[in-house]
C-alpha atoms as a PDB file:
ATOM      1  CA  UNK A   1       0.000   0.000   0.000  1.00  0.00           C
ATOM      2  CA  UNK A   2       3.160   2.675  -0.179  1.00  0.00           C
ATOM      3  CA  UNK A   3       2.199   5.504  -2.195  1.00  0.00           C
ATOM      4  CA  UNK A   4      -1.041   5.815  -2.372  1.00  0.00           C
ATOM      5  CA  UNK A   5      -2.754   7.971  -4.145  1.00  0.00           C
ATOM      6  CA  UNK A   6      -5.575   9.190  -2.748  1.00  0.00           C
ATOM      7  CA  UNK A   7      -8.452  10.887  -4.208  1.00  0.00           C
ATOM      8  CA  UNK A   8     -12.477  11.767  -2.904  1.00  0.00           C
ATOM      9  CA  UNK A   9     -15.395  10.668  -4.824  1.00  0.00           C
ATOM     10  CA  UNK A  10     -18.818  12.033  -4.925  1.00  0.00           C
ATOM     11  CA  UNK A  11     -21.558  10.431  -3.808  1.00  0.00           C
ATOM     12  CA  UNK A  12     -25.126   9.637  -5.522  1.00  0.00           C
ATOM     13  CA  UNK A  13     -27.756   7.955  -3.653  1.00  0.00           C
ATOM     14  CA  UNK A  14     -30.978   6.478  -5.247  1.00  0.00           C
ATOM     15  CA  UNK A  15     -33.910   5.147  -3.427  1.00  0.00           C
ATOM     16  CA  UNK A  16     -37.109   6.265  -1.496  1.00  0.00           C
ATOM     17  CA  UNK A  17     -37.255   9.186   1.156  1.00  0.00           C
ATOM     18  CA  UNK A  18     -34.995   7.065   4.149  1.00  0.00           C
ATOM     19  CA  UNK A  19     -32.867   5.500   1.764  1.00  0.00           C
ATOM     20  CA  UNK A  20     -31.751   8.911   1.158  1.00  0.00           C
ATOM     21  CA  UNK A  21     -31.658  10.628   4.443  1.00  0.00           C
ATOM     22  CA  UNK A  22     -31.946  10.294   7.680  1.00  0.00           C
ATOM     23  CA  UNK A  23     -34.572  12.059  10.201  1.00  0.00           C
ATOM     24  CA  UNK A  24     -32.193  12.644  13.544  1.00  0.00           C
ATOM     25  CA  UNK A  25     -33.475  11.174  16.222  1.00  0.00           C
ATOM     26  CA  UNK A  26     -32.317   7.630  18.450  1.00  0.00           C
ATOM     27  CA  UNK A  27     -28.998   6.487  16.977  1.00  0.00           C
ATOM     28  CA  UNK A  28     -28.845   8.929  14.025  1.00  0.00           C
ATOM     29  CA  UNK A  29     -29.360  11.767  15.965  1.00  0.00           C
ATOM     30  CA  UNK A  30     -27.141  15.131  15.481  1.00  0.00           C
ATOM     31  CA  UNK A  31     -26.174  13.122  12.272  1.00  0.00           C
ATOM     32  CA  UNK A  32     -23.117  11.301  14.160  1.00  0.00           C
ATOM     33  CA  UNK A  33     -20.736   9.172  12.376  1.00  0.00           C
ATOM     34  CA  UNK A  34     -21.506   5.547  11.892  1.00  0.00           C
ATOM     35  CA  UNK A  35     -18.710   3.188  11.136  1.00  0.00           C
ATOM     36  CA  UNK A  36     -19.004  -0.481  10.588  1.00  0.00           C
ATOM     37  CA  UNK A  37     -16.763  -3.282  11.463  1.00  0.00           C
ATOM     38  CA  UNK A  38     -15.381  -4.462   7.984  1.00  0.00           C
ATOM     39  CA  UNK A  39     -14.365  -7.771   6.654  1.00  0.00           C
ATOM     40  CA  UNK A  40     -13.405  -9.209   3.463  1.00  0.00           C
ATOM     41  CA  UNK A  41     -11.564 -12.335   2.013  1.00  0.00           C
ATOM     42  CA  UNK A  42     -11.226 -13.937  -1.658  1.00  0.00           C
ATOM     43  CA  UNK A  43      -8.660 -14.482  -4.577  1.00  0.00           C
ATOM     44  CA  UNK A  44      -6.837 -12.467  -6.776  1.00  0.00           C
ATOM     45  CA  UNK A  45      -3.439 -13.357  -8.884  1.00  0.00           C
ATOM     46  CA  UNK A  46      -1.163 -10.395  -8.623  1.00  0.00           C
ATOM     47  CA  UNK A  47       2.084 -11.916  -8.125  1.00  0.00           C
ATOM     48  CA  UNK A  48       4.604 -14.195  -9.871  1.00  0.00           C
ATOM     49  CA  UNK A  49       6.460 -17.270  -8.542  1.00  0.00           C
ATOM     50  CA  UNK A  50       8.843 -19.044 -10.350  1.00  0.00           C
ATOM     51  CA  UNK A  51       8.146 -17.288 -13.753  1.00  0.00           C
ATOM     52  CA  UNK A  52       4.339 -18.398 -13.124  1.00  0.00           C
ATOM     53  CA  UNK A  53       1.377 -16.102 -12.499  1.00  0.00           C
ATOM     54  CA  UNK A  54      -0.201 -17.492  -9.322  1.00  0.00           C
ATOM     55  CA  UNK A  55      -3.367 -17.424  -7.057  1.00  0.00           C
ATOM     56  CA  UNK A  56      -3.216 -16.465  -3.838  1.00  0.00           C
ATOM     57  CA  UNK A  57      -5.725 -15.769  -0.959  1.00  0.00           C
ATOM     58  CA  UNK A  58      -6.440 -11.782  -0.003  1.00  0.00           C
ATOM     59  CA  UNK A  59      -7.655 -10.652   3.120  1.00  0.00           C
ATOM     60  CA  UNK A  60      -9.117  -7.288   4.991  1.00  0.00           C
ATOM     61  CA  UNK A  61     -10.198  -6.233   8.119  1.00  0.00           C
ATOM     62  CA  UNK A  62     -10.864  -2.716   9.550  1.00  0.00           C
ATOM     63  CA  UNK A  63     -13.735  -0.304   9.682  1.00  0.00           C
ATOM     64  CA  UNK A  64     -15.862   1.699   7.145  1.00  0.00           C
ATOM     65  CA  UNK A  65     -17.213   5.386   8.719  1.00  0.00           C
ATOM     66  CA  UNK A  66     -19.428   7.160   6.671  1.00  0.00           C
ATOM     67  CA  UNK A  67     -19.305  10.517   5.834  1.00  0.00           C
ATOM     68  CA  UNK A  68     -22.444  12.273   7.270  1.00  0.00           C
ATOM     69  CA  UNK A  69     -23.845  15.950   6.990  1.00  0.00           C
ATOM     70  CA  UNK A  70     -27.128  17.617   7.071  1.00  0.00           C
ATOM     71  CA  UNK A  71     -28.937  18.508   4.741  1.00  0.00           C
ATOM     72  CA  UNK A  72     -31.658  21.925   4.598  1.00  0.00           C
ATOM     73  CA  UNK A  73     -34.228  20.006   5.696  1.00  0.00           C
ATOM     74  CA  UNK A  74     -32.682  18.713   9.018  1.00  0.00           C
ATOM     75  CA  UNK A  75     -31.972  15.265   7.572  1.00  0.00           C
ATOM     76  CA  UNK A  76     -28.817  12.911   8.186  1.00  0.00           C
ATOM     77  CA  UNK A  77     -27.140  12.133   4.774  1.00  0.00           C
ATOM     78  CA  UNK A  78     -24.527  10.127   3.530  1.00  0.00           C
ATOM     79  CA  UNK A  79     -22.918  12.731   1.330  1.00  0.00           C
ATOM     80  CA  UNK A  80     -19.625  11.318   1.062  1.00  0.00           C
ATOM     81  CA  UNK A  81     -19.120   7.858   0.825  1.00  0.00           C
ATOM     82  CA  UNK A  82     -17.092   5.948   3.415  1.00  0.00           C
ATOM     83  CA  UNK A  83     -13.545   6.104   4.845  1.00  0.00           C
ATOM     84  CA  UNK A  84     -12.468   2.769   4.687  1.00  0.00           C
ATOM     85  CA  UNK A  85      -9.651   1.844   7.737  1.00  0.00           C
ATOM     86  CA  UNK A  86      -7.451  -1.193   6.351  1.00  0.00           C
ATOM     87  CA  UNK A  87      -5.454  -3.234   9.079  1.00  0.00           C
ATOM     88  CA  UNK A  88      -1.799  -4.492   7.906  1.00  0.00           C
ATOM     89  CA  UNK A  89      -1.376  -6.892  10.231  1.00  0.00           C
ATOM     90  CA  UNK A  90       2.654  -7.243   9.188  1.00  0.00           C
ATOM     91  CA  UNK A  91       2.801  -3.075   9.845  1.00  0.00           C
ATOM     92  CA  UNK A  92       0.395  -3.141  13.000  1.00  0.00           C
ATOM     93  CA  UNK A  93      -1.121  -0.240  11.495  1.00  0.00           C
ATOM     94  CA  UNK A  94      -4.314   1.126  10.227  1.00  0.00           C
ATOM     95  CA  UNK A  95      -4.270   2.830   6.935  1.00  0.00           C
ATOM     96  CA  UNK A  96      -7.012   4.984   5.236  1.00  0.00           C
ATOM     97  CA  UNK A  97      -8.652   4.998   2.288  1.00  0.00           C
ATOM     98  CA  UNK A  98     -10.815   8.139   2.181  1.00  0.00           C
ATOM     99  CA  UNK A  99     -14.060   9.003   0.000  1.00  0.00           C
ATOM    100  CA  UNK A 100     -14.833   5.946  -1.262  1.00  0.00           C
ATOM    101  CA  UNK A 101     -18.020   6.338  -3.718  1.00  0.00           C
ATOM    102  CA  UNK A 102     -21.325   5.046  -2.600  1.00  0.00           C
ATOM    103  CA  UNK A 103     -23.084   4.590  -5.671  1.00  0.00           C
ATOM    104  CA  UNK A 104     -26.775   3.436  -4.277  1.00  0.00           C
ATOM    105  CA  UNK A 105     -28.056   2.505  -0.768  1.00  0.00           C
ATOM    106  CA  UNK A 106     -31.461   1.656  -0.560  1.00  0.00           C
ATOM    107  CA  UNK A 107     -33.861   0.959   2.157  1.00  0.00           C
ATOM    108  CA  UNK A 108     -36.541  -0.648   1.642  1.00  0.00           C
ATOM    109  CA  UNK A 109     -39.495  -3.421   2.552  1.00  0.00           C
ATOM    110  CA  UNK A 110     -42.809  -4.681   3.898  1.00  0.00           C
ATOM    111  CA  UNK A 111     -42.327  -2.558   7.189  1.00  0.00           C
ATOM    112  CA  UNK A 112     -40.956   0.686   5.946  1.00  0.00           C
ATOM    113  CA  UNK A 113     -44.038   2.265   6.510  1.00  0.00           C
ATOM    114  CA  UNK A 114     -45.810  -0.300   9.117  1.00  0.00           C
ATOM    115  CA  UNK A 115     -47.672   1.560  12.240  1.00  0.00           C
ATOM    116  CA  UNK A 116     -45.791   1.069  15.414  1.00  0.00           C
ATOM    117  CA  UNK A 117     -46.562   1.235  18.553  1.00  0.00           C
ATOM    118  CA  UNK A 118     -44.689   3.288  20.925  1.00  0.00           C
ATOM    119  CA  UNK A 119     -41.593   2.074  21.977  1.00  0.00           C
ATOM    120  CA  UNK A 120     -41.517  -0.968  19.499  1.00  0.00           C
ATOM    121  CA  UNK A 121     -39.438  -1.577  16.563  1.00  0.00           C
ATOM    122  CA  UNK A 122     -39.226  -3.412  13.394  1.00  0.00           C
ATOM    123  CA  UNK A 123     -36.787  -4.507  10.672  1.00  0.00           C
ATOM    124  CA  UNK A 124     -36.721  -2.635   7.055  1.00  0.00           C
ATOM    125  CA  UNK A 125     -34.509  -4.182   4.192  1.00  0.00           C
ATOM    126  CA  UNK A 126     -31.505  -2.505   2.499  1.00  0.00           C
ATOM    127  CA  UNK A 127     -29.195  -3.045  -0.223  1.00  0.00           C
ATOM    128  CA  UNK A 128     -25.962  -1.325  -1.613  1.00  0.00           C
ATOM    129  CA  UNK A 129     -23.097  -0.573  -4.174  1.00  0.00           C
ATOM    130  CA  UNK A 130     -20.056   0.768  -3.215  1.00  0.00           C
ATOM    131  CA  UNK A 131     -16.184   1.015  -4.418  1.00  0.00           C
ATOM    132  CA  UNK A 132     -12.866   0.757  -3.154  1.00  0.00           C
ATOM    133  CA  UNK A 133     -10.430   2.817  -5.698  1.00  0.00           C
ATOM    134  CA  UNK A 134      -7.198   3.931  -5.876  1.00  0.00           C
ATOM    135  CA  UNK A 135      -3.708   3.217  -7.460  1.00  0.00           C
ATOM    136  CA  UNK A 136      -0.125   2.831  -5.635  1.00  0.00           C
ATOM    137  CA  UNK A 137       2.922   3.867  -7.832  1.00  0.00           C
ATOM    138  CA  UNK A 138       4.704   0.349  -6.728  1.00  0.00           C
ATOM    139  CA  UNK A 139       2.113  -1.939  -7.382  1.00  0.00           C
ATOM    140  CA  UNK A 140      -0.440  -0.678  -9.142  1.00  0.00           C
ATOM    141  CA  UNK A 141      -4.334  -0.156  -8.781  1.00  0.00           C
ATOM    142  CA  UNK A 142      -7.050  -0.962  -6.392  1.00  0.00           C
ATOM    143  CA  UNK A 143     -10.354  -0.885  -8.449  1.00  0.00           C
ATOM    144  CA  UNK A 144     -13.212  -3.098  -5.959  1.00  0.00           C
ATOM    145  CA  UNK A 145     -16.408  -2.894  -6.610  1.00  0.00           C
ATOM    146  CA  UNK A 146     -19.064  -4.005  -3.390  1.00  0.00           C
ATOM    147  CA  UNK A 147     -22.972  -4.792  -3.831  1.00  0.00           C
ATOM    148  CA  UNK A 148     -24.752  -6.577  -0.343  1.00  0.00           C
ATOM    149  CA  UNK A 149     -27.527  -7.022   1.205  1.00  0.00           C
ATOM    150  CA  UNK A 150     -29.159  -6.859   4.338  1.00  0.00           C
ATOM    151  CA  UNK A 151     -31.360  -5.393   7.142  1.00  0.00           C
ATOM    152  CA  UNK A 152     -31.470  -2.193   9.988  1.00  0.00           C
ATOM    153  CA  UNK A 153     -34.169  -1.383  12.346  1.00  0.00           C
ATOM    154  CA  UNK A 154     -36.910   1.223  12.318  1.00  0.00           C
ATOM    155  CA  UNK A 155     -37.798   2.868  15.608  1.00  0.00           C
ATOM    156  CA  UNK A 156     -40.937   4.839  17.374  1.00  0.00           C
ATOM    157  CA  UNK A 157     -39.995   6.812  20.393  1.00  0.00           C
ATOM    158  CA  UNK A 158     -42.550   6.019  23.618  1.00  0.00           C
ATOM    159  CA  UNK A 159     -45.569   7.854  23.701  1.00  0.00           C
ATOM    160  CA  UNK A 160     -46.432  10.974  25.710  1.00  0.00           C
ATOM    161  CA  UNK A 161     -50.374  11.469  26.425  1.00  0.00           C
ATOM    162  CA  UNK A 162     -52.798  11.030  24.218  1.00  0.00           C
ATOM    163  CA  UNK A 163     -50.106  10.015  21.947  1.00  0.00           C
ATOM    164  CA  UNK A 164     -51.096   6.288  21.948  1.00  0.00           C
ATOM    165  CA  UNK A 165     -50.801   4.833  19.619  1.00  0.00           C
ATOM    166  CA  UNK A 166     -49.324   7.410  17.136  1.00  0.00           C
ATOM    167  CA  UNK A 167     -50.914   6.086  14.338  1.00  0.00           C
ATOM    168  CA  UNK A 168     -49.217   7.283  11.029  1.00  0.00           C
ATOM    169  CA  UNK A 169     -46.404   8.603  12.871  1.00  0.00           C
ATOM    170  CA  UNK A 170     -47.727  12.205  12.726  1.00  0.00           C
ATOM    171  CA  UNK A 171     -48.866  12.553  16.330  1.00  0.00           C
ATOM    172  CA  UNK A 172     -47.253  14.832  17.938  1.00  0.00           C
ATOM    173  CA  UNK A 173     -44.919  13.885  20.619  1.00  0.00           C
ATOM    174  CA  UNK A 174     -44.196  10.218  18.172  1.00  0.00           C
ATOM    175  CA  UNK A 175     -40.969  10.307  16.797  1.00  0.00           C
ATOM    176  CA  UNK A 176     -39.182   7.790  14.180  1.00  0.00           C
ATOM    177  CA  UNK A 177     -36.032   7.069  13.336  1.00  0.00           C
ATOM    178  CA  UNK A 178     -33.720   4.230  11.983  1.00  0.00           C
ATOM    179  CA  UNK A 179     -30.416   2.756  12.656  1.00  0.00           C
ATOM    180  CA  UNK A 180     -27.674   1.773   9.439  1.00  0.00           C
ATOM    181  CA  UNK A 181     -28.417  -1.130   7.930  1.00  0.00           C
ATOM    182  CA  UNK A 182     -25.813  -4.015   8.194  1.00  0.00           C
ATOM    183  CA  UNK A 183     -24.718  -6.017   4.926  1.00  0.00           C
ATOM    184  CA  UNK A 184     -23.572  -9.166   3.333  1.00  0.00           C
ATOM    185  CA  UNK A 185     -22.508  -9.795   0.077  1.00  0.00           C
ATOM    186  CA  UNK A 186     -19.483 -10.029  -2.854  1.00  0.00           C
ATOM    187  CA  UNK A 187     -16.726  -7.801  -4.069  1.00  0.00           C
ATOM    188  CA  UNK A 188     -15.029  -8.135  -7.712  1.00  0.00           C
ATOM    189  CA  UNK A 189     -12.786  -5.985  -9.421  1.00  0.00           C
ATOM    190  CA  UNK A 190      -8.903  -5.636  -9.839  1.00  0.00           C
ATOM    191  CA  UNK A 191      -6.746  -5.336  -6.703  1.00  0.00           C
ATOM    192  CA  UNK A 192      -2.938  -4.169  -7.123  1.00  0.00           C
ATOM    193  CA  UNK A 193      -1.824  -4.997 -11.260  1.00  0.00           C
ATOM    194  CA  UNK A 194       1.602  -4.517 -12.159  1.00  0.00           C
ATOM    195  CA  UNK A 195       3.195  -7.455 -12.420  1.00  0.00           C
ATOM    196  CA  UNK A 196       6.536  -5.835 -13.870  1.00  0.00           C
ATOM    197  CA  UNK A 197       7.441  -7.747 -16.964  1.00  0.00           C
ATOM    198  CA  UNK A 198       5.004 -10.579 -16.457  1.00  0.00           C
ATOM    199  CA  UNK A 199       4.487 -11.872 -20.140  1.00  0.00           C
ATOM    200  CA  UNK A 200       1.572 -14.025 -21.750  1.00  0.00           C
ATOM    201  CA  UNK A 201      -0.557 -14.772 -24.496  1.00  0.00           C
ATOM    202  CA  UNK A 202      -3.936 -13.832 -22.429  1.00  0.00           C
ATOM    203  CA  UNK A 203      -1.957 -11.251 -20.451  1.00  0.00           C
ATOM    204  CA  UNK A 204      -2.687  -7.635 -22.134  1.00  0.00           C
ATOM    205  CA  UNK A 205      -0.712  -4.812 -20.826  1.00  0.00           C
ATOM    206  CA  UNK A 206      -0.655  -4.279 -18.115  1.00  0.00           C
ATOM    207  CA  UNK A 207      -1.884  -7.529 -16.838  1.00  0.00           C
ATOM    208  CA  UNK A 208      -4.906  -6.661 -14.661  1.00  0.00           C
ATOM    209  CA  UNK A 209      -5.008  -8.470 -11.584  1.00  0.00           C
ATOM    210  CA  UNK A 210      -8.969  -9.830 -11.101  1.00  0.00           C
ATOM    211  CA  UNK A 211      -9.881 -10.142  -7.468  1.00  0.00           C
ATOM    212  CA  UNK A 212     -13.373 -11.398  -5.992  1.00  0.00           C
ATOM    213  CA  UNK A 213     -14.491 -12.969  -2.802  1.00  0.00           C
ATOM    214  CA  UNK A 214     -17.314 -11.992  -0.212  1.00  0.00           C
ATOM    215  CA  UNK A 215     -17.691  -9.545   2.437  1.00  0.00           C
ATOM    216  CA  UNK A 216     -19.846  -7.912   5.384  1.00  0.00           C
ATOM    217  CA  UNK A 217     -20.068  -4.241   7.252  1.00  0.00           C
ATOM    218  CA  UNK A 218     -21.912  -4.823  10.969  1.00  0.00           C
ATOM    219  CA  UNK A 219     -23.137  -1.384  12.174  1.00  0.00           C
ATOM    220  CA  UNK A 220     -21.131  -1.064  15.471  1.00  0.00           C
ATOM    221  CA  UNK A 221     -23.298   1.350  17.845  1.00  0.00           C
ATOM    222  CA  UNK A 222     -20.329   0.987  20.015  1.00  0.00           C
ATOM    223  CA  UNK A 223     -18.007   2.882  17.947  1.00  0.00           C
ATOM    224  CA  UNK A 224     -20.645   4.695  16.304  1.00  0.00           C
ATOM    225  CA  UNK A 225     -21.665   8.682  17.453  1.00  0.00           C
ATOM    226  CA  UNK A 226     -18.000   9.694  18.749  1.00  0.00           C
ATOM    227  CA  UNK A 227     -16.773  13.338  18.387  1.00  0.00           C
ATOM    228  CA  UNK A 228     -13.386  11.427  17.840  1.00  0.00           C
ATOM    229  CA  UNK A 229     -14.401   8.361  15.734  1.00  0.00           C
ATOM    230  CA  UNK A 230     -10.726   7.612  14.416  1.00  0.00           C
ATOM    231  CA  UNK A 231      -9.503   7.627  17.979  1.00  0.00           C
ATOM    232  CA  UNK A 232     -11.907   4.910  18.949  1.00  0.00           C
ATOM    233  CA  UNK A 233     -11.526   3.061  15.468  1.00  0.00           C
ATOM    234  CA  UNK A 234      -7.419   2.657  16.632  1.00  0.00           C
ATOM    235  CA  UNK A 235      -8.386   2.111  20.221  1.00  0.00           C
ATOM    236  CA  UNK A 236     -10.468  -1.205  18.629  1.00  0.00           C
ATOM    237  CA  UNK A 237      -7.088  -2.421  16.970  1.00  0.00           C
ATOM    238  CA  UNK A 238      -5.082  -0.915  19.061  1.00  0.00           C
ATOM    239  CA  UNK A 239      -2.433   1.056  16.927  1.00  0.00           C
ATOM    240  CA  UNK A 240      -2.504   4.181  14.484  1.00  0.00           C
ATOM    241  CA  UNK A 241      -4.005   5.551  11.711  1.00  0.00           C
ATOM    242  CA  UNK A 242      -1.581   6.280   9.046  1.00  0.00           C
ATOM    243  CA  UNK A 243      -2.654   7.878   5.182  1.00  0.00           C
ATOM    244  CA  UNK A 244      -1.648   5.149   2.365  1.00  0.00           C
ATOM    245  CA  UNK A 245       1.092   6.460   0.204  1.00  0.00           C
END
């Protein structure tokens, strides 16, 4: 990962009113930062042995945090993508990858827009797209591309009197709100090509490195809302954050 070269990417998100935005309010409020413990593992072929192009196993752990401002209308967005904190276990260090593009997050489902009654709670569906970009002058680029699936929570604050039982939400004293969703789901792309002089008959130039495998983000609350989110993303693996370069 020396010399990276980093770059921010705008953002685009498609989908219905909270698939856009979030209303503050529970663990959204005051738009606070929400970071996700991140995992990933697959295959890619970007180095040679013995004169032979060979397949190797990749692996990642860290932390996505997403980039979060308000909007005019009081709403929590995801304007910016995600920071994505890579842990080199040979370094002991965390390195960042900043604005990485979100390119659709969706929320969606049966109980998007199911009455609640104070206090409860209820699932709502969500998918994504997102990729990890970026090129190193030693060993090339990083061009992963992430789709997944899975599921947050919808929430309806207690009621006050003659609140109960909020009906459609527009009681006063009723207030919703939602936590991040949490996904599963598979990464493909290229991940670090220059193979320096590596020569073959199906090998263009240069010789793009294909990577795929699976993944998962789990919304940490724990780590989530921080003033100083990268201070409690290093105390969880215990060492720094450094840029890649």
């Amino acid at each position: 990962m020396k010399k990276l070269l980093m770059f921010a990417a705008a953002m685009t998100i498609v989908g219905g009113a909270y698939a856009q935005c979030y209303e503050p309010g529970g663990i959204t409020s005051e738009c606070s930062i929400p970071v996700w413990d991140f995992k990933a593992s697959g295959k890619t072929a970007n180095t040679v042995k013995q004169g032979y192009k060979s397949v190797q196993s990749i692996k990642f752990v860290g932390a996505l945090a997403g980039i979060v401002e308000m909007d005019d209308q009081g709403f929590c967005c995801l304007t910016g993508g995600f920071d994505l904190f890579i842990y080199e276990k040979a370094d002991k260090a965390l390195y960042i990858f900043q604005g990485n593009e979100i390119g659709k997050m969706t929320v969606f489902g049966k109980n998007l827009r199911k009455v609640l009654k104070p206090g409860k709670s209820t699932s709502v569906e969500s998918d994504i797209l997102w990729t990890w970009a970026g090129s190193t002058e030693e060993d090339g680029d990083i061009e992963l591309q992430f789709v997944g699936f899975g599921k947050g929570k919808r929430f309806l604050s207690k009621a006050i009197e003659d609140t109960d039982p909020c009906g459609d939400n527009s009681v006063p004293g009723c207030e919703e709100s939602f936590n991040w969703p949490s996904w599963n789901g598979w990464f493909t792309g290229w991940f670090l090509d220059d193979l320096n002089d590596f020569e073959t008959l199906i090998c263009e130039d240069p010789c793009v490195a294909v990577a795929g495998g699976t993944w998962s983000a789990k919304f940490n609350k724990k780590l989530s809302g921080k003033d100083d989110y990268v201070s409690a993303i290093e105390g969880k693996f215990k060492t720094r954050v450094y840029e890649a370069y």
